[in-house]
Protein backbone atom coordinates (compact mmCIF):
# COMPACT_ATOMS: atom_id res chain seq x y z
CA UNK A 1 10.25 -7.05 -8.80
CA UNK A 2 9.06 -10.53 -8.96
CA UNK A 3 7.57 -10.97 -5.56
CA UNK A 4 5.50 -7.38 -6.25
CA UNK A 5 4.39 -8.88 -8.89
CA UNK A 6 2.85 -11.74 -7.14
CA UNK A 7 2.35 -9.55 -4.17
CA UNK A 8 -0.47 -7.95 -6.23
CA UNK A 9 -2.06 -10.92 -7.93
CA UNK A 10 -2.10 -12.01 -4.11
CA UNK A 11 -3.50 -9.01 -2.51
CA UNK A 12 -6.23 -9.22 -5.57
CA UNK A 13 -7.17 -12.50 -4.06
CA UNK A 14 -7.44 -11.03 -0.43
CA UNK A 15 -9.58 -7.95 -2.05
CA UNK A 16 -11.41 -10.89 -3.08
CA UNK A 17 -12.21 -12.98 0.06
CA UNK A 18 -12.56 -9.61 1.80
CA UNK A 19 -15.61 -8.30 -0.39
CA UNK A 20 -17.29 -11.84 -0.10
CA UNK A 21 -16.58 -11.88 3.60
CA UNK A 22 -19.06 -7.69 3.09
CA UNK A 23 -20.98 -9.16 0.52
CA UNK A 24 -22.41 -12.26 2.90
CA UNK A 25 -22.16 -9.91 5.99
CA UNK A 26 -24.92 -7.55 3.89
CA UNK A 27 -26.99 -10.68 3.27
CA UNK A 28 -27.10 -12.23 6.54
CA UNK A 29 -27.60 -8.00 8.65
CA UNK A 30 -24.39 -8.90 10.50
CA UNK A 31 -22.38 -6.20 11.14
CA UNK A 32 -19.48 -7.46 13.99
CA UNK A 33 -18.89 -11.26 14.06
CA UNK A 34 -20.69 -13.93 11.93
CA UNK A 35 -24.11 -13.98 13.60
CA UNK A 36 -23.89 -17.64 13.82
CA UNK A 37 -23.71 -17.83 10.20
CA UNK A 38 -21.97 -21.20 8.71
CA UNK A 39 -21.33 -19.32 5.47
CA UNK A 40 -20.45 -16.10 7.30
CA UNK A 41 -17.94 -18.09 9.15
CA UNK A 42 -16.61 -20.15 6.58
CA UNK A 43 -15.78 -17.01 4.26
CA UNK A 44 -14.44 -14.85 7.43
CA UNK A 45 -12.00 -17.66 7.81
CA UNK A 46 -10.78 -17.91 4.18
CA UNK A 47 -10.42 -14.08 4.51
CA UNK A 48 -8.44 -14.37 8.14
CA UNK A 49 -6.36 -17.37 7.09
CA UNK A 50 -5.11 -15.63 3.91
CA UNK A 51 -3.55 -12.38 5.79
CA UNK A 52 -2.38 -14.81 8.48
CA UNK A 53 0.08 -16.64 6.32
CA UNK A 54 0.44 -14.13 3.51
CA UNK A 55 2.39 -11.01 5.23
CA UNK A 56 5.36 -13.46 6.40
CA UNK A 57 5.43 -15.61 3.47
CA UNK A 58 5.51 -12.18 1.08
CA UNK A 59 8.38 -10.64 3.33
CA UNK A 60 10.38 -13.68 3.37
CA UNK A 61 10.28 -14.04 -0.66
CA UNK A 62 11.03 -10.73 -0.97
CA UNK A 63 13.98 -10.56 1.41
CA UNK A 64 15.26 -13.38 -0.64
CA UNK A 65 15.02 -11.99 -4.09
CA UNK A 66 16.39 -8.81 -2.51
CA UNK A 67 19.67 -11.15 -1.78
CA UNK A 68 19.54 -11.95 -5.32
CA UNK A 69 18.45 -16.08 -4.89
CA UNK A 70 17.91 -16.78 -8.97
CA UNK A 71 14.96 -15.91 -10.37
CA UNK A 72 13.52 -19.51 -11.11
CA UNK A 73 13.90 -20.00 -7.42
CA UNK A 74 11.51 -17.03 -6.35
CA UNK A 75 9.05 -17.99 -9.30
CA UNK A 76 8.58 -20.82 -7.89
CA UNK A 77 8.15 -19.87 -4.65
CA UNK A 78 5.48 -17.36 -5.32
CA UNK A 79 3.82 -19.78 -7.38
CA UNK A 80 3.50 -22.68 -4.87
CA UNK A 81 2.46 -19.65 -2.49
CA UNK A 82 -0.21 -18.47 -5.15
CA UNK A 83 -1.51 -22.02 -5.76
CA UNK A 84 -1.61 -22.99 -2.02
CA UNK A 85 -3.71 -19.98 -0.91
CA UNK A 86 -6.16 -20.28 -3.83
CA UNK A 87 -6.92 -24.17 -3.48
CA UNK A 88 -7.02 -23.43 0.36
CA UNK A 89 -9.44 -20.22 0.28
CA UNK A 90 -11.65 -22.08 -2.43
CA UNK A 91 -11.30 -25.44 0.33
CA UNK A 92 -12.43 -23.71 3.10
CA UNK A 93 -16.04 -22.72 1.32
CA UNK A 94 -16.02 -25.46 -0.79
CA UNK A 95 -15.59 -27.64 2.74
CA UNK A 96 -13.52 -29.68 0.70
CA UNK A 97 -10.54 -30.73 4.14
CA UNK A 98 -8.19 -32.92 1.52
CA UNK A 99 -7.87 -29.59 -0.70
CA UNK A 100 -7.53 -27.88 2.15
CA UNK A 101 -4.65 -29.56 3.65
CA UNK A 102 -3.10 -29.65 0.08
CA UNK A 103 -3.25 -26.06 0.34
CA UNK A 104 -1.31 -25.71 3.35
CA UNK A 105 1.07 -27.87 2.35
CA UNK A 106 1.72 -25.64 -0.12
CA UNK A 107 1.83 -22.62 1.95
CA UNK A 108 4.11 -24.63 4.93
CA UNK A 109 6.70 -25.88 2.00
CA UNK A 110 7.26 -21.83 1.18
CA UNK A 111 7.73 -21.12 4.78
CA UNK A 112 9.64 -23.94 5.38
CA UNK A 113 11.93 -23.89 2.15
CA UNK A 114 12.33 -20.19 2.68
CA UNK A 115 12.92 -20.12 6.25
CA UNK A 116 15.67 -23.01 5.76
CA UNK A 117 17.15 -20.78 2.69
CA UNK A 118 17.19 -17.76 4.88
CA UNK A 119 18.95 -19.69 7.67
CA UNK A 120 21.51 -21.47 5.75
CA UNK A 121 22.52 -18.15 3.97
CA UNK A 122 22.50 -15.62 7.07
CA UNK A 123 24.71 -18.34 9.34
CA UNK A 124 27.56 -18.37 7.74
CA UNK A 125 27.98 -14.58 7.20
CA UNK A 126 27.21 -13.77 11.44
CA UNK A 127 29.77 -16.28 12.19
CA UNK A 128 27.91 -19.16 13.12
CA UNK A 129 28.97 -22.38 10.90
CA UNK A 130 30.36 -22.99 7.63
């Protein structure tokens, strides 16, 4: 129930980046691609970068709260998630690369600390080590 939760305060940010992405696209009479358009391109990427990295990062937090890791643990998880893709969406318009990059730390420590949590949990039970 926890990563729903932040799967919808998440998905509110993609409905987000997605209506500025229609809103510019309105502005600028571009109707397939970014018609050159700095801003255009700068808010399609926000948009494209957040359902890049969100679908895997989601699935993986939710596998692991569906194995029962503590509740603290997935908090915080979805929160570094949360944080990362909000200073990194704001970054990208904002052209602001040091935010940026703090924002996929963010993002790459939840893959990372939930890929290595998946791993170390799933070896053991097929067999392999431990």
């Amino acid at each position: 129930m926890i990563t729903l939760f932040y799967t919808g305060i998440l998905s509110l940010l993609v409905a987000f980046l997605s209506a500025r992405v229609i809103v510019l696209r309105n502005q600028h009479k571009v109707a397939i691609g970014d018609g050159n358009n700095p801003q255009l391109q700068l808010a399609i990427r926000a948009q494209g970068n957040a359902l890049e990295y969100l679908p895997l990062a989601l699935l993986m937090i939710f596998m692991l709260e569906a194995l029962g890791l503590s509740a603290g643990v997935i908090h915080g998880l979805c929160l570094l998630l949360l944080g990362g893709r909000v200073v990194h969406a704001y970054a990208i318009v904002a052209g602001n690369m040091r935010l940026r990059v703090l924002g996929m730390l963010f993002t790459f420590m939840v893959l990372l600390a939930g890929a290595g949590i998946a791993i170390g949990f799933t070896l053991p039970r097929l067999g392999w080590g431990g």
